[in-house]
C-alpha atoms as a PDB file:
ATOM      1  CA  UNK A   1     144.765  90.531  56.184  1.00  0.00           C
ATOM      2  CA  UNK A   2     142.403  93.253  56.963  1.00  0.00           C
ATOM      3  CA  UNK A   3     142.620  95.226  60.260  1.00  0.00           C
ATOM      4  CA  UNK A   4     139.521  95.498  62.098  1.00  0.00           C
ATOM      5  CA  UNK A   5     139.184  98.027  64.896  1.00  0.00           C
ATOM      6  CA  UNK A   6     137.833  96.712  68.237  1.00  0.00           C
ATOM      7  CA  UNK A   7     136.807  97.597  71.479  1.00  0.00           C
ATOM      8  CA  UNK A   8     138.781  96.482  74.501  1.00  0.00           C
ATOM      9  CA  UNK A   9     136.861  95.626  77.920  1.00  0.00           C
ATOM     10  CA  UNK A  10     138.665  94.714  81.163  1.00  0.00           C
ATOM     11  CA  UNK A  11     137.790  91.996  83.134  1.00  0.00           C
ATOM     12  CA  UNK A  12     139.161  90.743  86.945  1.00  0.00           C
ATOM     13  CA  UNK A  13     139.532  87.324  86.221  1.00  0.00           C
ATOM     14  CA  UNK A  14     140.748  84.733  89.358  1.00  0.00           C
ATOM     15  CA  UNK A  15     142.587  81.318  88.964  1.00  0.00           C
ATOM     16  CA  UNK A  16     141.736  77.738  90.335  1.00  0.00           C
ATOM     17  CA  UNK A  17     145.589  77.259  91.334  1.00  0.00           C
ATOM     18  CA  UNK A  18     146.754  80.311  93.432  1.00  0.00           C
ATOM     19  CA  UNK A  19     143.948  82.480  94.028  1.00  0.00           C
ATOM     20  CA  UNK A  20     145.652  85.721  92.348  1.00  0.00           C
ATOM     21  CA  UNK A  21     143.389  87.674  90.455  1.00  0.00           C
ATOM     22  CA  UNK A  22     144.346  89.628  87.467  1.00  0.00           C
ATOM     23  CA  UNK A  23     143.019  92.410  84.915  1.00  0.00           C
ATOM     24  CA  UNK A  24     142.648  90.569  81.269  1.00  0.00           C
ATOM     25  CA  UNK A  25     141.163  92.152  78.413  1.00  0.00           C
ATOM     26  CA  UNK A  26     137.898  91.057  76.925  1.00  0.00           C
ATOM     27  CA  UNK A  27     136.893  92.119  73.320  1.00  0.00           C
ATOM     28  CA  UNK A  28     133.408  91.596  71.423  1.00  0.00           C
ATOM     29  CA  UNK A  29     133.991  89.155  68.304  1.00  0.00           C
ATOM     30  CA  UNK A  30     131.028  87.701  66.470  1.00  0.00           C
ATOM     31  CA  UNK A  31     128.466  89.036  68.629  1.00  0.00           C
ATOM     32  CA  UNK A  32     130.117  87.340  71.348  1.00  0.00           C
ATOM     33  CA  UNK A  33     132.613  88.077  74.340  1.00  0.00           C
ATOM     34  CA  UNK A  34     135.410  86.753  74.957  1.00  0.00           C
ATOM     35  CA  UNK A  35     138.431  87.146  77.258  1.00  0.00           C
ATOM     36  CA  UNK A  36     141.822  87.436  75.928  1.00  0.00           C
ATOM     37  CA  UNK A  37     144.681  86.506  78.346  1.00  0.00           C
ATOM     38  CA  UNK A  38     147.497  86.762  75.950  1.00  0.00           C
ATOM     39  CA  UNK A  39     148.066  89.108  72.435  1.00  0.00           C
ATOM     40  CA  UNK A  40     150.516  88.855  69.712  1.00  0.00           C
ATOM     41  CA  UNK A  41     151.127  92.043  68.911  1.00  0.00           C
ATOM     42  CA  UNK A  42     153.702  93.585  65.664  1.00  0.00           C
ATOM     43  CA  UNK A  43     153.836  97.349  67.693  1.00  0.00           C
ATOM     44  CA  UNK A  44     155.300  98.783  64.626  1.00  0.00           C
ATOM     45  CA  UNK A  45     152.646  98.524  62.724  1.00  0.00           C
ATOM     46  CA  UNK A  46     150.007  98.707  65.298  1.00  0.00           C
ATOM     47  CA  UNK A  47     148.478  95.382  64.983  1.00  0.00           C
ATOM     48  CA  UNK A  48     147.388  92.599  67.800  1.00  0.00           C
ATOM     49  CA  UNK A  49     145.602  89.660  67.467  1.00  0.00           C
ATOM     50  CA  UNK A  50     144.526  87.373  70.035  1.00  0.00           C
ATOM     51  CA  UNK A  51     147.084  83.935  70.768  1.00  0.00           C
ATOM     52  CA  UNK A  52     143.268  82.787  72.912  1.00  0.00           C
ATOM     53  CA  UNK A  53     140.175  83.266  73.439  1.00  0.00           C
ATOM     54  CA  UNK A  54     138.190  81.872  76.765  1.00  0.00           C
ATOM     55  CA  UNK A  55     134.240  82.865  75.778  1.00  0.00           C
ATOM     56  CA  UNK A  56     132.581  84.720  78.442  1.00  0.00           C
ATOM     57  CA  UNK A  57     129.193  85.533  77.573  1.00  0.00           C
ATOM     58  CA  UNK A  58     128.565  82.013  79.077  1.00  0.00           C
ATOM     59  CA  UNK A  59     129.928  82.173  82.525  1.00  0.00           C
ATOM     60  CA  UNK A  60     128.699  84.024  85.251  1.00  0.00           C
ATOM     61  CA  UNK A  61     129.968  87.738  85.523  1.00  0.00           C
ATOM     62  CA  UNK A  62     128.708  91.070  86.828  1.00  0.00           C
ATOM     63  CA  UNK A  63     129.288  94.545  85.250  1.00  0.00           C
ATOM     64  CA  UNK A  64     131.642  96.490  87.593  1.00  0.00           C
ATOM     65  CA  UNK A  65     130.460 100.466  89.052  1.00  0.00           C
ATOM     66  CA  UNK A  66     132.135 103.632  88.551  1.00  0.00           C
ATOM     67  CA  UNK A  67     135.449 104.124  89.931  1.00  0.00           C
ATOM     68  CA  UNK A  68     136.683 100.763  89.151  1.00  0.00           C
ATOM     69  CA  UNK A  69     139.415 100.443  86.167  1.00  0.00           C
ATOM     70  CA  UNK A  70     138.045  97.038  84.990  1.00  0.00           C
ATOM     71  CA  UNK A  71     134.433  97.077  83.047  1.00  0.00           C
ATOM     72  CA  UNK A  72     133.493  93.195  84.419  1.00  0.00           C
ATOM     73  CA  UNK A  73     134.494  90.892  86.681  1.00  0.00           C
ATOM     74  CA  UNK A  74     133.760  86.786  86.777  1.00  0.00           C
ATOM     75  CA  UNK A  75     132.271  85.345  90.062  1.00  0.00           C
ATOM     76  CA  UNK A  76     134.231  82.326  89.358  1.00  0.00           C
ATOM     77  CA  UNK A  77     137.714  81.141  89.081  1.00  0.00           C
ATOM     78  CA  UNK A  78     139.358  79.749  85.586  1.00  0.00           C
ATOM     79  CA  UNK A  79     141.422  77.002  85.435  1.00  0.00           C
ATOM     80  CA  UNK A  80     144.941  78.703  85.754  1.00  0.00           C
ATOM     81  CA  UNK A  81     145.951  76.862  82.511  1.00  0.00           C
ATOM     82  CA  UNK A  82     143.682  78.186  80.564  1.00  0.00           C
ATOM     83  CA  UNK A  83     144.921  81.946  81.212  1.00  0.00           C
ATOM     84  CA  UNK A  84     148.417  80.351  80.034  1.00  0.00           C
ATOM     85  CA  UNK A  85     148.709  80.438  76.179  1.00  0.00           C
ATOM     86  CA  UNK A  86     151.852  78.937  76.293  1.00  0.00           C
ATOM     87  CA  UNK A  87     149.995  75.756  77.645  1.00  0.00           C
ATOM     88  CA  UNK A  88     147.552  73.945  75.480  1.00  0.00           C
ATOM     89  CA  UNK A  89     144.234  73.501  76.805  1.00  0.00           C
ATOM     90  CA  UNK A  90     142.812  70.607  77.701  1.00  0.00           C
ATOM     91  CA  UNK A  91     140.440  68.711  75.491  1.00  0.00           C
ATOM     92  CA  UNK A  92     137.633  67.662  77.736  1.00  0.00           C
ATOM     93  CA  UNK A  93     137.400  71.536  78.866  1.00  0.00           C
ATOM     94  CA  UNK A  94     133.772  72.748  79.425  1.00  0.00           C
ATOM     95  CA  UNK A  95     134.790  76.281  78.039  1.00  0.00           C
ATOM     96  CA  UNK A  96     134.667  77.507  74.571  1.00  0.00           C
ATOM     97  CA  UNK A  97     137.973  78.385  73.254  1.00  0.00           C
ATOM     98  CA  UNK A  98     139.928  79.550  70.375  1.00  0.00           C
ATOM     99  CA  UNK A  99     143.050  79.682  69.637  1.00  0.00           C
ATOM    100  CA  UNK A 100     145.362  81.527  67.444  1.00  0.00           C
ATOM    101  CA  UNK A 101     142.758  83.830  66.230  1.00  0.00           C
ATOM    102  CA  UNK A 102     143.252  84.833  62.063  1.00  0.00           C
ATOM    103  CA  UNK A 103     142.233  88.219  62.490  1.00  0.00           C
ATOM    104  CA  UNK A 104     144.337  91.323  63.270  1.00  0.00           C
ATOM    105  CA  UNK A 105     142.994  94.146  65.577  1.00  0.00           C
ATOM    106  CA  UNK A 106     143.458  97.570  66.133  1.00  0.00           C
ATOM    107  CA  UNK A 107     142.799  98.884  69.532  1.00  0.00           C
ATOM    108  CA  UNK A 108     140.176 101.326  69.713  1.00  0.00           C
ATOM    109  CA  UNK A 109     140.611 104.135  72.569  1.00  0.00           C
ATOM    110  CA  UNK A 110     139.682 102.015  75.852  1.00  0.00           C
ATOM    111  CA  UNK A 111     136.132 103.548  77.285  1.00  0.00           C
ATOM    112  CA  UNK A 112     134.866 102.342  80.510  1.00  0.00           C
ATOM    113  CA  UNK A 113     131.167 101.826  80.195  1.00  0.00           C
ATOM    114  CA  UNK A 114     128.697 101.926  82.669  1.00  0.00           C
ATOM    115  CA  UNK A 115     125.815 100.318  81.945  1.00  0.00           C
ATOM    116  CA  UNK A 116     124.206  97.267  83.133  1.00  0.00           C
ATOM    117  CA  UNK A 117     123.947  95.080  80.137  1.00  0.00           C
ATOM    118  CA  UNK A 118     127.093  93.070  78.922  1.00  0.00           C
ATOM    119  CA  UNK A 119     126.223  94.240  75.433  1.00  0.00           C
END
């Protein structure tokens, strides 16, 4: 399986069950983004590969300014379950997903960006 180097965004990302808000990375796959709650990751030989992805592109977001460590953040909650890859989704979900990935990754060196576009 061929290793593909990728970009990794941050995104603050709140839950419909307890309010708490974490940082989960985002990545760009197929012209597309997509958050990634959870990674499978073989740190010896520097791998990762997504266990989900949660598309993003079509939910409402906003880039985030300077002087914040995330790039993005969503203006609206997730369903907490969804952020749980341990737990599988439900089927009548509105939200694109994918699980278990079949690529491999290699984190590229994490840039914040600053622009406006979510390109």
């Amino acid at each position: 399986m061929a290793i593909i180097n990728l970009k990794i965004f941050k995104t603050l990302v709140g839950n419909d069950r307890d309010g708490d808000i974490l940082s989960c990375d985002a990545i760009r796959y197929k012209d597309k983004l997509w958050l990634v709650p959870h990674w499978r990751e073989n740190k010896i030989e520097g791998w990762k590969s997504p266990a989900r992805l949660i598309r993003m592109d079509t939910l409402r977001f906003q880039n985030l300014p300077p002087g914040f460590h995330e790039d993005f953040v969503l203006n609206d909650p997730l369903p907490k379950v969804l952020l749980d890859h341990r737990v599988q989704p439900p089927k009548d979900t509105v939200y694109e997903i994918v699980e278990n990935l079949k690529y491999t990754f290699q984190p590229a060196r994490r840039v914040k960006i600053h622009d406006t576009s979510p390109s």
